[in-house]
Structure formats: structure tokens, C-alpha cells
C-alpha atoms as a PDB file:
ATOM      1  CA  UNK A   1     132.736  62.958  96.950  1.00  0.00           C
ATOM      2  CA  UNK A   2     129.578  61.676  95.324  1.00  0.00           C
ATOM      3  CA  UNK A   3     129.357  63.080  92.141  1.00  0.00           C
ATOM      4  CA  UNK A   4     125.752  62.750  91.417  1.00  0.00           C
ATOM      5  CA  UNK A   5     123.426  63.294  94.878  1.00  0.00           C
ATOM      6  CA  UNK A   6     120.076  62.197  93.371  1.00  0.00           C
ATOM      7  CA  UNK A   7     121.272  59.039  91.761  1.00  0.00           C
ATOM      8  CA  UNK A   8     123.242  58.227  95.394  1.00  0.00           C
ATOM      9  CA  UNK A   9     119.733  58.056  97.260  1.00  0.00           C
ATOM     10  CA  UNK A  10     117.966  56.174  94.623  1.00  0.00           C
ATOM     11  CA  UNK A  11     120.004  53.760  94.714  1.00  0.00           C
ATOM     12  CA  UNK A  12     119.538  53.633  98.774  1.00  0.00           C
ATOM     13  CA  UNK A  13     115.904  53.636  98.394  1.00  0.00           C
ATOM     14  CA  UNK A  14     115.694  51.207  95.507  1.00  0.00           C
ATOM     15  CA  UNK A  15     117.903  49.053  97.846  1.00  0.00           C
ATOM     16  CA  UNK A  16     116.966  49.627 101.165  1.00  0.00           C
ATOM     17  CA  UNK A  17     112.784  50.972 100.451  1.00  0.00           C
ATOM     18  CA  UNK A  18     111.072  53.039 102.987  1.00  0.00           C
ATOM     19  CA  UNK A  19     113.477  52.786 105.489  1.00  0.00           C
ATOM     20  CA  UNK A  20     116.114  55.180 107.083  1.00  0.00           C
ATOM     21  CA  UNK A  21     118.841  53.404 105.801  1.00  0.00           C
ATOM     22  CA  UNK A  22     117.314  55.269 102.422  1.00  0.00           C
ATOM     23  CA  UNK A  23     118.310  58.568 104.145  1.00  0.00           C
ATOM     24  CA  UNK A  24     121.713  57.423 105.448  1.00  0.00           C
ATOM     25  CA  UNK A  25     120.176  57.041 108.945  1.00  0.00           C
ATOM     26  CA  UNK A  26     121.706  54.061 110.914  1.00  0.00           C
ATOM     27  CA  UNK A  27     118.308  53.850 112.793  1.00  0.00           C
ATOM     28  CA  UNK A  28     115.056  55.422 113.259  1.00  0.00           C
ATOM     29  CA  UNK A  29     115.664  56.312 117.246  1.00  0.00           C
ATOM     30  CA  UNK A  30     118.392  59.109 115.868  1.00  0.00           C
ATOM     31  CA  UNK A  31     116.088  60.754 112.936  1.00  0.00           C
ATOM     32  CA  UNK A  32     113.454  61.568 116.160  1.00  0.00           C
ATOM     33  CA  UNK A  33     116.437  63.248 118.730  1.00  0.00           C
ATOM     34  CA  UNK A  34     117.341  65.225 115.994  1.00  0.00           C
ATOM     35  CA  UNK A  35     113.377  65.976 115.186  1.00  0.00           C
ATOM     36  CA  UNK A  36     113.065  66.399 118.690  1.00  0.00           C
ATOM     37  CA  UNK A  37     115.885  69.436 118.496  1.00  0.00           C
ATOM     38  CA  UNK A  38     115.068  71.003 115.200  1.00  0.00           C
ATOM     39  CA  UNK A  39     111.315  71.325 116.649  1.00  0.00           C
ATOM     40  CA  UNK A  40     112.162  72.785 120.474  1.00  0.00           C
ATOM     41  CA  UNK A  41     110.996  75.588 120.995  1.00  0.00           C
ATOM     42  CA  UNK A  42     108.645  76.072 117.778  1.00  0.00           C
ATOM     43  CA  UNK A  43     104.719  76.555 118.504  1.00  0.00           C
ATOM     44  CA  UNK A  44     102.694  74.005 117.437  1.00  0.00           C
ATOM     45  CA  UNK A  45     100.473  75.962 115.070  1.00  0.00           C
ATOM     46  CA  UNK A  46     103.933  76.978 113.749  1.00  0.00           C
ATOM     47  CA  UNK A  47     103.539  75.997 109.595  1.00  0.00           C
ATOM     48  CA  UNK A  48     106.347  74.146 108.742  1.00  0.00           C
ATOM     49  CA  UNK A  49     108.640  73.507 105.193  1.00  0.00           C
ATOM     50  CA  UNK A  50     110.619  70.192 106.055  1.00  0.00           C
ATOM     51  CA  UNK A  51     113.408  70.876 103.380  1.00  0.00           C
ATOM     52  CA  UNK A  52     115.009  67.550 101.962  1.00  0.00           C
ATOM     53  CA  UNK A  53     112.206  65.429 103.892  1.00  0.00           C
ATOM     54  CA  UNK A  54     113.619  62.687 102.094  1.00  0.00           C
ATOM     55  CA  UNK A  55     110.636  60.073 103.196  1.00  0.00           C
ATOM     56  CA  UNK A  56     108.634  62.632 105.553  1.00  0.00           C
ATOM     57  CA  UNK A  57     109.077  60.846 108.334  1.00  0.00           C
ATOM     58  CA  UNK A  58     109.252  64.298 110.251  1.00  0.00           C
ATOM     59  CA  UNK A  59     105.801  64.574 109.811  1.00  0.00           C
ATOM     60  CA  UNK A  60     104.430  61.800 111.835  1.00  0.00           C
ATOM     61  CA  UNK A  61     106.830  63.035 115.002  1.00  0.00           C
ATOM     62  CA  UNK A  62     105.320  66.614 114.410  1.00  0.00           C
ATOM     63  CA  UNK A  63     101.797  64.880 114.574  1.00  0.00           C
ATOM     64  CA  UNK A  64     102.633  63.121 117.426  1.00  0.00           C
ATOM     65  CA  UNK A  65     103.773  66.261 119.534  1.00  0.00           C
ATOM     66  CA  UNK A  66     101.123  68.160 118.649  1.00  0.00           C
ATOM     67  CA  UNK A  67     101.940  70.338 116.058  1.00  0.00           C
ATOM     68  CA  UNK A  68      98.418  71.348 113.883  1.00  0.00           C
ATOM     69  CA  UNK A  69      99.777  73.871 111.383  1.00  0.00           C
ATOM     70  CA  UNK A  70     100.578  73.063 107.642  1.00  0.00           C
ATOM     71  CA  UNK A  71     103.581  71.027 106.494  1.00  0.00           C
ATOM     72  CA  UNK A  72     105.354  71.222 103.015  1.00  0.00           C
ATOM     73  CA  UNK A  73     107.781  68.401 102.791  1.00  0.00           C
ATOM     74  CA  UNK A  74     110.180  69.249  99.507  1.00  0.00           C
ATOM     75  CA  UNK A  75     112.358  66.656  98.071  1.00  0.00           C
ATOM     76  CA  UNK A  76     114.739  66.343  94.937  1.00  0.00           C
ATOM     77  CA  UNK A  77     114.348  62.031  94.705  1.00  0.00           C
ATOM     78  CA  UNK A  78     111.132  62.137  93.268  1.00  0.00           C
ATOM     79  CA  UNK A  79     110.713  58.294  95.080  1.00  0.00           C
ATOM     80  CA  UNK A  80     110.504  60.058  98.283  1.00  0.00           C
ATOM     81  CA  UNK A  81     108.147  62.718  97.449  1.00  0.00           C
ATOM     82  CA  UNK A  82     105.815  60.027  95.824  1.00  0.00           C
ATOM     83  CA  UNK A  83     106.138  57.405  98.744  1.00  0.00           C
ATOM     84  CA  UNK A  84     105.038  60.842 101.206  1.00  0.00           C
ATOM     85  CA  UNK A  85     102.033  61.604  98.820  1.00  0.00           C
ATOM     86  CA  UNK A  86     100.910  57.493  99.183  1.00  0.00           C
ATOM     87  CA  UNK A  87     101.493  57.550 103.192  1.00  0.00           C
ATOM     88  CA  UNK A  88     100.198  60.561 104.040  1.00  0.00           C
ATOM     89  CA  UNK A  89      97.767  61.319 101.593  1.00  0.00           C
ATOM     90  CA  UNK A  90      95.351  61.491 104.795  1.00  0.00           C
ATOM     91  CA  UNK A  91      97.025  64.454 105.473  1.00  0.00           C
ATOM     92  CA  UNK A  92      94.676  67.461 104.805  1.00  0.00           C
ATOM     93  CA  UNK A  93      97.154  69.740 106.136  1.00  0.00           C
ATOM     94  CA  UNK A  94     100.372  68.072 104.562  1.00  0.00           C
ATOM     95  CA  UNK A  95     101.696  68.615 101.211  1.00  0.00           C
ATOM     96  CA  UNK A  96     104.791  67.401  98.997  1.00  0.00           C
ATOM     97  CA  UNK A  97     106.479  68.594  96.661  1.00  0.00           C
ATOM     98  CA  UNK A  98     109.894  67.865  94.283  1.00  0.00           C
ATOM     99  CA  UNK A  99     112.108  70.638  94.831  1.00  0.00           C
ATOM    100  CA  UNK A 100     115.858  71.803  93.501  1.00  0.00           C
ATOM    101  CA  UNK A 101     117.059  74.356  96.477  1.00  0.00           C
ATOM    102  CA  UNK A 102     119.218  76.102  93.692  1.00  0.00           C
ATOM    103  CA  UNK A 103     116.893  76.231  91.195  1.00  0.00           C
ATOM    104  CA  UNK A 104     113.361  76.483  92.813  1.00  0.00           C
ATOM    105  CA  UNK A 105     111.651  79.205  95.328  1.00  0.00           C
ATOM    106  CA  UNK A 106     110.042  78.444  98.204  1.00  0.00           C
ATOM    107  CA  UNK A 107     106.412  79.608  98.868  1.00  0.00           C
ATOM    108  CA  UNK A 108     105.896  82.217 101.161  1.00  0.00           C
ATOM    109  CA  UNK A 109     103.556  82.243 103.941  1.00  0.00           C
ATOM    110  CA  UNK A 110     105.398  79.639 106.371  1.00  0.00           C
ATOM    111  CA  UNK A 111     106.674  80.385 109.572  1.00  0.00           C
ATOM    112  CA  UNK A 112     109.494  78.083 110.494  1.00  0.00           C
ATOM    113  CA  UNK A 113     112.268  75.575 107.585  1.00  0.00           C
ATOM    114  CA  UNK A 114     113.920  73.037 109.355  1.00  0.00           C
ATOM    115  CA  UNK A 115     116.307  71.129 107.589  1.00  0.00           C
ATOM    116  CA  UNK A 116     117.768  67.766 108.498  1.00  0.00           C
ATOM    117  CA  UNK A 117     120.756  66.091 107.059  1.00  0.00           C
ATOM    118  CA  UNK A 118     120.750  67.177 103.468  1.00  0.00           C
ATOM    119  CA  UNK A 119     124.365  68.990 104.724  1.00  0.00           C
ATOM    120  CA  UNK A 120     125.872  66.013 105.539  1.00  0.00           C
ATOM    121  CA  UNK A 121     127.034  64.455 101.942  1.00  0.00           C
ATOM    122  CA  UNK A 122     130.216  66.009 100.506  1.00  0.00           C
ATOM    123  CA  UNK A 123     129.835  67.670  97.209  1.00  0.00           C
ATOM    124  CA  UNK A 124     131.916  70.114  95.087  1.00  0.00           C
ATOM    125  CA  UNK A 125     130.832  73.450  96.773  1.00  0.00           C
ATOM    126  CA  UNK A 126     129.616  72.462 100.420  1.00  0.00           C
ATOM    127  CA  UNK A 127     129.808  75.966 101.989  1.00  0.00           C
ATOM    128  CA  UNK A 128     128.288  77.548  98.846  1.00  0.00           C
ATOM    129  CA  UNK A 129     125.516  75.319  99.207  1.00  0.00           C
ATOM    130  CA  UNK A 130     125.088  75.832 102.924  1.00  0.00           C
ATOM    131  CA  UNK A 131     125.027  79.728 102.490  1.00  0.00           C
ATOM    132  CA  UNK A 132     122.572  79.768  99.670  1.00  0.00           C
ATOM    133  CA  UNK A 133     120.416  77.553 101.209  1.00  0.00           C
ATOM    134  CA  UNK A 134     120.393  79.343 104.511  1.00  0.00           C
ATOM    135  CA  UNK A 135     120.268  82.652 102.798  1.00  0.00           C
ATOM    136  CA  UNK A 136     117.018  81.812 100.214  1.00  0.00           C
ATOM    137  CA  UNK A 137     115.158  80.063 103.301  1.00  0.00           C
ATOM    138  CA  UNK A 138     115.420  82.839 105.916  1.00  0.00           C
ATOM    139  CA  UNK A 139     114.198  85.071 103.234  1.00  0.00           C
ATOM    140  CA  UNK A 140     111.345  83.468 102.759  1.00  0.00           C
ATOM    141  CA  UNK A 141     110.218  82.527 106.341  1.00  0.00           C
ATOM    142  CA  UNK A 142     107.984  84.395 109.001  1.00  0.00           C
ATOM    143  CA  UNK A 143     109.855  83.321 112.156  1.00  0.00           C
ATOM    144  CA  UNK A 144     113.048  81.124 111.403  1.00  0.00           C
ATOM    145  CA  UNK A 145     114.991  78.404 110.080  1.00  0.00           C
ATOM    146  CA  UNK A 146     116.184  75.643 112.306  1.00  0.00           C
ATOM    147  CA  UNK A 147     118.909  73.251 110.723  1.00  0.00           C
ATOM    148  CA  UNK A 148     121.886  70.541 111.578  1.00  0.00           C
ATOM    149  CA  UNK A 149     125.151  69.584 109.995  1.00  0.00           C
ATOM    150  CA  UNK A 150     128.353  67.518 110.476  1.00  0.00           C
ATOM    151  CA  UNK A 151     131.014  68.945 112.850  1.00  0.00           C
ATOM    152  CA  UNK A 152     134.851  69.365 112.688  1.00  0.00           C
ATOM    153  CA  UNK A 153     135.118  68.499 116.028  1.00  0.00           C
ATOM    154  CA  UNK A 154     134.610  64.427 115.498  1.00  0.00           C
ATOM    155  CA  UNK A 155     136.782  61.720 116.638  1.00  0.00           C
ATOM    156  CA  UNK A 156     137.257  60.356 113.039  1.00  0.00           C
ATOM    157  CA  UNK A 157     135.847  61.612 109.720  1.00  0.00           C
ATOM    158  CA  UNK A 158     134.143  59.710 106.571  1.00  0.00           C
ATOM    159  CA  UNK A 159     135.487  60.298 103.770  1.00  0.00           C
ATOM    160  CA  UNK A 160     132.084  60.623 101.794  1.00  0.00           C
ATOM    161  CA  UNK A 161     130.780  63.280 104.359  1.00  0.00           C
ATOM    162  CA  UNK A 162     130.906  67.029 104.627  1.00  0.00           C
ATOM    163  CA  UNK A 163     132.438  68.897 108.234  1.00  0.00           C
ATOM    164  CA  UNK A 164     132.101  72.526 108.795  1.00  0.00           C
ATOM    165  CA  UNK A 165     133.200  74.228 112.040  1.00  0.00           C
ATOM    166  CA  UNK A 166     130.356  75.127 113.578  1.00  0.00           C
ATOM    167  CA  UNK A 167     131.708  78.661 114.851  1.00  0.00           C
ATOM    168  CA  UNK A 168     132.703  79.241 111.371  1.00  0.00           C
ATOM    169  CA  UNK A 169     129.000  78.554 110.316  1.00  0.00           C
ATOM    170  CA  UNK A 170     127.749  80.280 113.634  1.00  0.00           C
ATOM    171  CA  UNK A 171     130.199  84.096 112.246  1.00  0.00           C
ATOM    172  CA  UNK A 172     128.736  84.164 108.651  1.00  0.00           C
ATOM    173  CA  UNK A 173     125.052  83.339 109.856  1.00  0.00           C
ATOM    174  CA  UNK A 174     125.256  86.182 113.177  1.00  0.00           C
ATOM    175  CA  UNK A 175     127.186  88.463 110.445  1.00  0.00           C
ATOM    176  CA  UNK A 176     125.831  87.726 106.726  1.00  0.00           C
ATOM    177  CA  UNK A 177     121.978  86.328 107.637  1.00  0.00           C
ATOM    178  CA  UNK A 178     120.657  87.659 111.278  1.00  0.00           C
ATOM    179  CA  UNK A 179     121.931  88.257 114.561  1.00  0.00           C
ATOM    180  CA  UNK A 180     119.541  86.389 116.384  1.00  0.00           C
ATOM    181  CA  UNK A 181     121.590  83.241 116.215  1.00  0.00           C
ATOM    182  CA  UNK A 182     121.324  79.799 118.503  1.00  0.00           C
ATOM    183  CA  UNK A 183     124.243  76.867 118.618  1.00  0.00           C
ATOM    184  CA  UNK A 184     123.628  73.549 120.475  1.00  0.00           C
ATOM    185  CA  UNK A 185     126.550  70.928 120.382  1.00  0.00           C
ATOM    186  CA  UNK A 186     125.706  69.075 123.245  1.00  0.00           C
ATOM    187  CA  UNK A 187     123.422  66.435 122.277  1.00  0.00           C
ATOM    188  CA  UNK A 188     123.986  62.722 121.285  1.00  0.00           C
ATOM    189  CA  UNK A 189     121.744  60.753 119.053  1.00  0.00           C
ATOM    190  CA  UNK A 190     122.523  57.055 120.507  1.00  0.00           C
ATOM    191  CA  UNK A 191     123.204  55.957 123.864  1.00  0.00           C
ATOM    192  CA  UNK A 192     127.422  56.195 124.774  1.00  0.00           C
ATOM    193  CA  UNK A 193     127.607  57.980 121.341  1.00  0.00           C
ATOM    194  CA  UNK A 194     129.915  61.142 121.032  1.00  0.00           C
ATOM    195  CA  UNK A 195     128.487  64.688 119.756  1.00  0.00           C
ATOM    196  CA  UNK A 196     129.865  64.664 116.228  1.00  0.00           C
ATOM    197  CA  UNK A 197     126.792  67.134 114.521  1.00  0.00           C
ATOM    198  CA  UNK A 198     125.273  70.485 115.681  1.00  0.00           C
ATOM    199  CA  UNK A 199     122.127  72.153 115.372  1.00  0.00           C
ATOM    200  CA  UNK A 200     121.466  75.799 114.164  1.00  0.00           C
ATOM    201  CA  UNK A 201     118.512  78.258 115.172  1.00  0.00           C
ATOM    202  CA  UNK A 202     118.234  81.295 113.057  1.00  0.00           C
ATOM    203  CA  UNK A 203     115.474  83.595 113.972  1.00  0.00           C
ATOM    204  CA  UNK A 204     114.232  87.288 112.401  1.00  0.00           C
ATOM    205  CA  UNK A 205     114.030  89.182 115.728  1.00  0.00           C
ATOM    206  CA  UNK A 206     114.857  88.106 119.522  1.00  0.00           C
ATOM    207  CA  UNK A 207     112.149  85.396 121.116  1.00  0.00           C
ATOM    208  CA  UNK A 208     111.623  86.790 124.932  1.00  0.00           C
END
């Protein structure tokens, strides 16, 4: 368990800089598959809140497909949030911001919160966090929250990382948040690799 989270990824980015080894990302290649899942589906003049952007490196792939609505990237390490504001300053529709998700609301007026890997280290009250997280950002959101985590069903565990069972994730969000709920578990991030995280779609009312 890592006792202090914001210290942990200084340390990475003091060591490894604007990089996704910073993020705990073996490679660059498996931060866009998993930006490639967390924005299917989402219209792309959808405004987006990229919660724990870590380095807003979302933002470029968003860019890239298309997507012209307004992006909030929010960040506890205030390194990354200051390193988004210097690359893309250019932005006029991009914003950053340093953000507690316990402590700190998110603005209204957004339609979609995707949220990427800030699941993934263990800490003293994993599910707690998930809920309240999931719970505060649907409230806050037009349309939905998309978001990954680690699964249980792995072929080996780290002993630094947090697994949930995803249908034990999937019953409180159908029962406790909405029941407009979507699972994928089928998807690899590197070539040969094995399917060891999930991704999440929580929306407010059925898309037909």
C-alpha cells in the first residue's frame, strides 16, 4: 500500500519527467486504447472533465479525433497540472486545474467525466474511494461518466495495486448510482497481452 499517493507520483515525475512512466504507464501505445475506450461512443462536442489527467495527455488524442467541446483536466500533483497549463496553454478551450476528489466539487455544466487509472494504486479505503468518486461525478454530469479499473480476474496480482470484481462494481453502480450501466472486459492494451482491467459506462437515461 502506498501510504502517501501524491508524494508516490512526484517522485515518478521528478524521476521519469513528462513521460508515462510518470503515470505508471509502461508505454504511451496503452494510455491511447484505453483513451480510445473511455471516448467510444461520446459526441465530439461532448465537454469533457478528464479526472486525474495526470499530464493531459488525453487531450491531444481527443484533439486528434475530433472532439471540439471544452476540456477540464483536474489533477492532485500540482507538477502535472502545471506541465498541462505550459503544453497546452494554446488551448482556448482547455483548462487545468488542482483538484482533491474528496475534498473539492466539480463544476457543473459538463456533459461526460472519464477517468483513467487513478483506481489502480492500492490505498486504505479503495472501494470507498471508488463509490464516492463515482457517486459525486455522476451527480454533477449532463450525460455520463466513463471510467476503468484493475480486475480480479488477472493471471497474477501486484502487490502495490488495487483489484475489484468488476460485477461487484457493475451491482452497486446498476443498484446505488443508475441503471443505465455498460461493462467491457474484452479489450487488451498490448499486442499478446491478457485482459487484466475493465472499463465502466454510466449514463443518466438509456442512449437509443
Amino acid at each position: 500500500m502506498i501510504v502517501d499517493l501524491k508524494a508516490h507520483y512526484q517522485k515518478l515525475y521528478a524521476k521519469s519527467g513528462d513521460s508515462p512512466a510518470s503515470l505508471q504507464y509502461a508505454c504511451s501505445e496503452s494510455q491511447r486504447v484505453r483513451f480510445s475506450i473511455l471516448s467510444e461512443g461520446i459526441d465530439k462536442e461532448a465537454n469533457i472533465i478528464d479526472l486525474g489527467c495526470g499530464l493531459a495527455d488525453m487531450l491531444p488524442f481527443l484533439r486528434e479525433k475530433g472532439f471540439t467541446g471544452k476540456y477540464l483536466g483536474c489533477d492532485f500533483v500540482p507538477e502535472f497540472v502545471q506541465r498541462a497549463k505550459e503544453k497546452y496553454q494554446f488551448d482556448d478551450l482547455a483548462q487545468f486545474q488542482e483538484f482533491n476528489i474528496i475534498e473539492d466539487e466539480l463544476p457543473e455544466g459538463y456533459d461526460y467525466v472519464l477517468i483513467s487509472g487513478i483506481f489502480n494504486n492500492k490505498i486504505s479505503n479503495n472501494l470507498d474511494f471508488i463509490h464516492q468518486t463515482l457517486t459525486k461525478s455522476m451527480h454533477k454530469v449532463k450525460v455520463g461518466i466513463v471510467f476503468n479499473a484493475m480486475s480480479e480476474y488477472v493471471q497474477y496480482q501486484d502487490d502495490e495495486l488495487f483489484y475489484v470484481n468488476p460485477m461487484v462494481l457493475f451491482d452497486f453502480c446498476k443498484t446505488k448510482i443508475t441503471p443505465y450501466v455498460v461493462l467491457k472486459h474484452d479489450y487488451i492494451t498490448k499486442p499478446s497481452g491478457f485482459p487484466y482491467e475493465f472499463t465502466m459506462k454510466l449514463m443518466h437515461k438509456a442512449k437509443l
